[in-house]
Every structure is written in C-alpha cells, then in structure tokens.
Protein backbone atom coordinates (compact mmCIF):
# COMPACT_ATOMS: atom_id res chain seq x y z
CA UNK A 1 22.70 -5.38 15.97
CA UNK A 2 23.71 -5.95 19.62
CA UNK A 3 23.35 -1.51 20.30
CA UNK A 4 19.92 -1.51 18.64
CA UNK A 5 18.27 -4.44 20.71
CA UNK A 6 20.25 -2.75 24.14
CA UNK A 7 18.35 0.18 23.01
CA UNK A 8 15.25 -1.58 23.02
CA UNK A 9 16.04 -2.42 26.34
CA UNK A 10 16.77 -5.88 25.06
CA UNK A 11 19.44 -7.28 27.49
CA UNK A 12 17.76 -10.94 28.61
CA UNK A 13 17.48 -12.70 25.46
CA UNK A 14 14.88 -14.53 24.53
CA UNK A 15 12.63 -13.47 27.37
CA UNK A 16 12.64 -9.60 26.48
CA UNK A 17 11.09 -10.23 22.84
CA UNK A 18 7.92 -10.38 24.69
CA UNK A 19 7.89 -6.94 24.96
CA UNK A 20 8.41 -5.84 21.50
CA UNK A 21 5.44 -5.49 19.53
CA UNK A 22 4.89 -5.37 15.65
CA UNK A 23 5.31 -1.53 14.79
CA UNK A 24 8.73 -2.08 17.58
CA UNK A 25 9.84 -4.95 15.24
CA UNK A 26 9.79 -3.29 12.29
CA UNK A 27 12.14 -0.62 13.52
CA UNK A 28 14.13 -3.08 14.60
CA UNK A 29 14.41 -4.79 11.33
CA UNK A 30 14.64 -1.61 9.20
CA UNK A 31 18.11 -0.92 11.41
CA UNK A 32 19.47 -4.08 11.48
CA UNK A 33 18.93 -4.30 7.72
CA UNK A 34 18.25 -2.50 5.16
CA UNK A 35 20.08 0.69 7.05
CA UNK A 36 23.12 -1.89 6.81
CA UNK A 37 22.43 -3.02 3.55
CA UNK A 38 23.70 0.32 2.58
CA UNK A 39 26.78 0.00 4.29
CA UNK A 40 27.60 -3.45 3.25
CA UNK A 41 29.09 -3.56 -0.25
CA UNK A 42 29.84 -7.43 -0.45
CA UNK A 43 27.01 -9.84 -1.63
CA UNK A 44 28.37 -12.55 1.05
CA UNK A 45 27.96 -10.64 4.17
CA UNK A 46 24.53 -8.99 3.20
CA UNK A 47 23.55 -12.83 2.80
CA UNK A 48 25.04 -13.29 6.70
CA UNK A 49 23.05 -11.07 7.81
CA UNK A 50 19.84 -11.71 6.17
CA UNK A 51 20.25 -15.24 7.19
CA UNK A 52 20.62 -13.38 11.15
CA UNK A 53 17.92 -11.15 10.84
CA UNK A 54 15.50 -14.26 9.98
CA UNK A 55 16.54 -16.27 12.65
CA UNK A 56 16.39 -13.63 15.46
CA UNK A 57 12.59 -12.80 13.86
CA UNK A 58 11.69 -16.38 14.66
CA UNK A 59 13.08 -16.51 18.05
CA UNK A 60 10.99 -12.66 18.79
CA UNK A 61 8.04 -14.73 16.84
CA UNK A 62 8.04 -17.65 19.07
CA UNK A 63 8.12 -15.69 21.77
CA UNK A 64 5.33 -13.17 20.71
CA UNK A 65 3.05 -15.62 19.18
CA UNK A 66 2.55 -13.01 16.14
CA UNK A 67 2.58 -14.86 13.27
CA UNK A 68 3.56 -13.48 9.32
CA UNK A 69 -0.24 -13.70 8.19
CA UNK A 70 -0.81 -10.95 11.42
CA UNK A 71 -0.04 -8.11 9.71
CA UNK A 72 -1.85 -8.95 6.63
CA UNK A 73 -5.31 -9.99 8.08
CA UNK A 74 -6.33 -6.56 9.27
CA UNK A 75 -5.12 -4.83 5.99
CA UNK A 76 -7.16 -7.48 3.97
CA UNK A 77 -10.52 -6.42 5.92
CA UNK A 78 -10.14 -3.01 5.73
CA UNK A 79 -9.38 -3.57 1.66
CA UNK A 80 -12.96 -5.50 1.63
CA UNK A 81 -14.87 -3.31 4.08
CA UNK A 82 -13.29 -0.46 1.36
CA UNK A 83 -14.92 -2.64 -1.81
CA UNK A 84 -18.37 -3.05 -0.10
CA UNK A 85 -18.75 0.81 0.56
CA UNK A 86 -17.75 1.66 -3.20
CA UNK A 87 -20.25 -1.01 -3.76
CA UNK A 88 -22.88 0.16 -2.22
CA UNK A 89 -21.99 3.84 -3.43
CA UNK A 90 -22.17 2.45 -7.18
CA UNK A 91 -25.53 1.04 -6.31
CA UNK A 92 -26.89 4.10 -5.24
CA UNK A 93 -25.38 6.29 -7.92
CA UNK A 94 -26.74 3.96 -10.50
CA UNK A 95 -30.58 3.95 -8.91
CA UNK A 96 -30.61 7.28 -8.74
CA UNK A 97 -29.49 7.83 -12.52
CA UNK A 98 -32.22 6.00 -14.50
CA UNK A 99 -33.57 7.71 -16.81
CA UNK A 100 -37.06 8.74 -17.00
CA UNK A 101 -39.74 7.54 -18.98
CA UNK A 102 -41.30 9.61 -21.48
CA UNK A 103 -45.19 9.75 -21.09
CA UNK A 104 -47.35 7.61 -24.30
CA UNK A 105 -48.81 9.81 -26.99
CA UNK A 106 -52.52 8.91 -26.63
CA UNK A 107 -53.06 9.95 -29.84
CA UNK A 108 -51.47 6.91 -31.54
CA UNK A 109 -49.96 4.61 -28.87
CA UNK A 110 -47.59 2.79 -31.21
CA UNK A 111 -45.60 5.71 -32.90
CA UNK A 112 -45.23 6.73 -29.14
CA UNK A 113 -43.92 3.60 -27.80
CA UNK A 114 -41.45 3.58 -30.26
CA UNK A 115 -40.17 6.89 -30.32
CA UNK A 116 -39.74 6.46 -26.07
CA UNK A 117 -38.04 3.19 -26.54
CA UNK A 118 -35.56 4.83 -29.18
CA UNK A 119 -35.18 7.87 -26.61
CA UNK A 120 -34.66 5.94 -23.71
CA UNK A 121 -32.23 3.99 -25.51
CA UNK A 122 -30.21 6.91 -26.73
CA UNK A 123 -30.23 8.52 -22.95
CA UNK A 124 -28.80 5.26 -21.23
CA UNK A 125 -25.90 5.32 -23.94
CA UNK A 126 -25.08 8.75 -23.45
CA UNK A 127 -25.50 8.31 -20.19
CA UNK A 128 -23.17 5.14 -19.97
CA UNK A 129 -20.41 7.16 -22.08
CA UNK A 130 -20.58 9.86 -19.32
CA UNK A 131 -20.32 8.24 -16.91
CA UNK A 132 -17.11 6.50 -18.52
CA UNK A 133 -15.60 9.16 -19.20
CA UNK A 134 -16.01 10.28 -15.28
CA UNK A 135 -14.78 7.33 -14.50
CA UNK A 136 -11.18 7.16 -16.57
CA UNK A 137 -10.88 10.91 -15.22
CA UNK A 138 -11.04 9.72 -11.66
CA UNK A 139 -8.79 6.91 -12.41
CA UNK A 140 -6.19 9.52 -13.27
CA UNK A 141 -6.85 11.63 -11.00
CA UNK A 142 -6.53 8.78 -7.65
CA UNK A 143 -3.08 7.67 -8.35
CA UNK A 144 -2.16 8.40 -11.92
CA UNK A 145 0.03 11.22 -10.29
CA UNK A 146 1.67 9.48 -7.79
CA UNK A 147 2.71 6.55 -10.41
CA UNK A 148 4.37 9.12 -12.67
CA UNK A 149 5.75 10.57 -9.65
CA UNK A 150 7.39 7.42 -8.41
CA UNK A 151 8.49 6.26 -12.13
CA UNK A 152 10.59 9.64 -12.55
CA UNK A 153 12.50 9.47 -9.51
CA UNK A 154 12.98 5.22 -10.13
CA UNK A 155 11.31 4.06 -7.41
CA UNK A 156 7.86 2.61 -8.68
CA UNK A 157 7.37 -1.04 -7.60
CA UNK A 158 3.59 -1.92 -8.33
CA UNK A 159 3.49 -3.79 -4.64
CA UNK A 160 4.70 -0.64 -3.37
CA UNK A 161 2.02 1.83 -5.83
CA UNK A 162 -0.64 -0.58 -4.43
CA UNK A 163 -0.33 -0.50 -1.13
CA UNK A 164 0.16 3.26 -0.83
CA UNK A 165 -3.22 3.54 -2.46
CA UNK A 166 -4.91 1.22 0.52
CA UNK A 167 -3.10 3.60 2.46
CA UNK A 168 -5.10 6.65 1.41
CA UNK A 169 -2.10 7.71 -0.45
CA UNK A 170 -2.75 8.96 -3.76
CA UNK A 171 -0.66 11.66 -4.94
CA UNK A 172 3.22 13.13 -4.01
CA UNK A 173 2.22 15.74 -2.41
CA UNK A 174 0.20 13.74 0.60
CA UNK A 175 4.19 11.48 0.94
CA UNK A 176 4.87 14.11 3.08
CA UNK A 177 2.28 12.87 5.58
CA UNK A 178 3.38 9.35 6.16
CA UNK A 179 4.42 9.17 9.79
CA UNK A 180 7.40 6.97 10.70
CA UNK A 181 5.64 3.95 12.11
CA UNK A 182 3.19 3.85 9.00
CA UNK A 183 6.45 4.53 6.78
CA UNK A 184 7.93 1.56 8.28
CA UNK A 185 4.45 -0.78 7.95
CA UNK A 186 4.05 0.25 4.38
CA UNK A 187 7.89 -0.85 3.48
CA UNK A 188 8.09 -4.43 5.80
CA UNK A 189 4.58 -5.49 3.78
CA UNK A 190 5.95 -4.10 0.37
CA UNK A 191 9.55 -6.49 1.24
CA UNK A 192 7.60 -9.60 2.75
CA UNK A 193 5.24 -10.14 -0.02
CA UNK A 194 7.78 -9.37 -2.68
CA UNK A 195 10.46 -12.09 -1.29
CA UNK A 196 7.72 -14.14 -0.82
CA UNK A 197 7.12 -14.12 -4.86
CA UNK A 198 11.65 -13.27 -5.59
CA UNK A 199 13.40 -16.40 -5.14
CA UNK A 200 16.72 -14.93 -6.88
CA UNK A 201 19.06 -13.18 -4.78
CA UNK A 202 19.57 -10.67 -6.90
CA UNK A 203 15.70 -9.82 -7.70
CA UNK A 204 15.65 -9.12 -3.50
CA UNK A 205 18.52 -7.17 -3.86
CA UNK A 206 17.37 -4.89 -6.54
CA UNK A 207 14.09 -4.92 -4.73
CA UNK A 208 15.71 -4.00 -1.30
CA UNK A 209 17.52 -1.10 -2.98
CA UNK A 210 14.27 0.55 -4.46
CA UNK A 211 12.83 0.69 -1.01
CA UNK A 212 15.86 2.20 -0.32
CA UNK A 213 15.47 5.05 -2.82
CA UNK A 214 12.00 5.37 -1.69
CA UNK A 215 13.11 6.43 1.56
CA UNK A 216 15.18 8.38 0.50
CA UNK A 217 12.21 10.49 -1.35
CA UNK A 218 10.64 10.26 1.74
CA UNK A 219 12.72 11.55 4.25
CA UNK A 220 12.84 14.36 1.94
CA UNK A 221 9.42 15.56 1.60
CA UNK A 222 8.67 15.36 4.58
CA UNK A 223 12.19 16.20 6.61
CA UNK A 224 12.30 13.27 8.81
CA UNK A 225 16.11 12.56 9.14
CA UNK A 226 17.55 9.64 10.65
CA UNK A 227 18.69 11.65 13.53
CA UNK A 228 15.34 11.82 14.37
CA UNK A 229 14.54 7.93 14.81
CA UNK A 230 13.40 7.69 18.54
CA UNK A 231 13.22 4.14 19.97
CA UNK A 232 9.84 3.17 21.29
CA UNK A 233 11.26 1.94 24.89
C-alpha cells in the first residue's frame, strides 16, 4: 500500500489526498484491494485490510470533500435524461402510428359506422401485437447477449448486467471497448452498492471474487494486461 500511494506521488500524508481525484482513487483502491485480495488466502488478513482501505478512503474523503453519493448523482441524471428521450421517442412513434379512419358509406350511415369501428378495432390490435412482438425482439437483442455471455463464463451479477447497460454496453463483443478508467468506475459502483445491500462477510467475498473473474474476461478481450496500468501522476 505504502509503493502505490509513493507512486501517486503520495509522500505528505494527509495533505497530498487533495490531489487525487475520483477516477485516481479508484485505481488506488483496485491495487490496494481487490489486486491483493487475490494474493491473500486467509479470511483474517483480507478483513485487515478492508478495515485499512476504509479508513485511508475517509481520511482522502475528508480531505477531498467528495462524498459516496458523488459518484452516483451524475449517473442517476444521465439514467433519467436517458428515460425522458425514450419517452418522448415512444410518444412520437405512437402519434405517428394511429390508424386511419375509414371514410362513412353514405349510402347507409349505420352499416358503415359499424363496419369502421370493427376495422379500426381489428387494426389497433394487430397493430398492438406488432408492435409487441418488436418490442420482446429488441429486448433480446439490447442485452439478452451479453447476459448469456456473462452467465457462461460465471460472472453475471445483475448490479453488474445493469450498469453495463447504462454504460452503452450491450453485447460481448463491445467489452472490448471499455477503457481502463471506465473499467475501474463500472467495478467501484458495482462493489459500493452491493456491500451497501451484503452485510455477511462471506456474500462480499463471493461478490469481490466475481468482479474478479470479470476482469479477468476483460483484460482478455480487450488485451489490457496489468503491465500496462500507468499511474495518473
């Protein structure tokens, strides 16, 4: 822990946390812990040093002023701004899809009213079924793959499928593109709102060691090795 923060250029402690900002932090953190949670075997001293790694994030905290709720506040706006547009889009799909009205038979008014009424009726069903049917294909189609992908090579975590779909992240293939900041974003949400909700020690550890086969995956597809880890001093 002491070499990573020197090579964050870390060497007056507490006063140097002010220059460490959130993307900085999470590099930090992803080093000092769940890199080391591979190495450490024994329950006890992966509880040391969780219990190290949250008191050094409150002293860089109190120093910073960024609080917990930071990081989630932006990603919560962009997730409405996201539901207004499809909103909106919906709106405008559905105006534009009514369906006509058939013109009266002024021959004998009634028989025609009827008859349009019946039609009318008959083209909004179909229409409704269609546009079901569109609908459950798209559904498969924006994330179906990536949830089968991450289920086969036991990694899927629902916090984790989520938040890769905000992301823009919707099938294996684009996994590739994740850059290492965003990579390391993705996974300190993913752990902070799933300790938040894991009070057993265990739960964190099993959830701590999917993240770890995640990365794994990742580093992977898209050949980013840990030799490659550049520190942002």
């Amino acid at each position: 822990l002491y070499e990573i923060l020197s090579s964050y250029n870390i060497r007056d402690a507490p006063k140097d946390f002010k220059k460490i900002n959130q993307p900085k932090w999470d590099e930090i953190w992803r080093k000092g812990k769940v890199e080391r949670f591979k190495e450490l075997k024994d329950q006890q001293s992966r509880n040391r040093l969780d219990k190290k790694m949250k008191k050094l994030e409150k002293v860089w905290r109190s120093e910073t002023g960024i609080k917990m709720t930071s990081i989630k506040t932006n990603e919560r706006e962009h997730h409405k701004n996201t539901k207004t547009k499809k909103k909106k889009q919906n709106t405008s799909a559905n105006y534009k899809r009514q369906p006509k009205t058939k013109k009266k038979d002024k021959t004998d008014p009634k028989k025609s009213t009827k008859t349009a009424k019946k039609s009318s009726h008959k083209n909004t069903q179909t229409k409704k079924k269609k546009n079901h049917a569109k609908h459950g294909k798209k559904k498969k189609k924006n994330g179906y793959e990536l949830k089968v992908w991450l289920q086969k090579h036991g990694c899927y975590e629902d916090t984790l499928y989520k938040e890769l779909l905000r992301k823009g992240i919707k099938t294996p293939k684009s996994i590739k593109n994740i850059s290492e900041t965003q990579f390391d974003t993705i996974v300190r949400k993913v752990r902070v709102d799933r300790f938040a909700q894991l009070k057993d020690q265990t739960a964190r550890n099993r959830c701590d060691k999917l993240l770890v086969t995640f990365e794994k995956k990742w580093r992977k597809a898209s050949g980013n090795k840990k030799t490659n880890l550049k520190s942002y001093a």
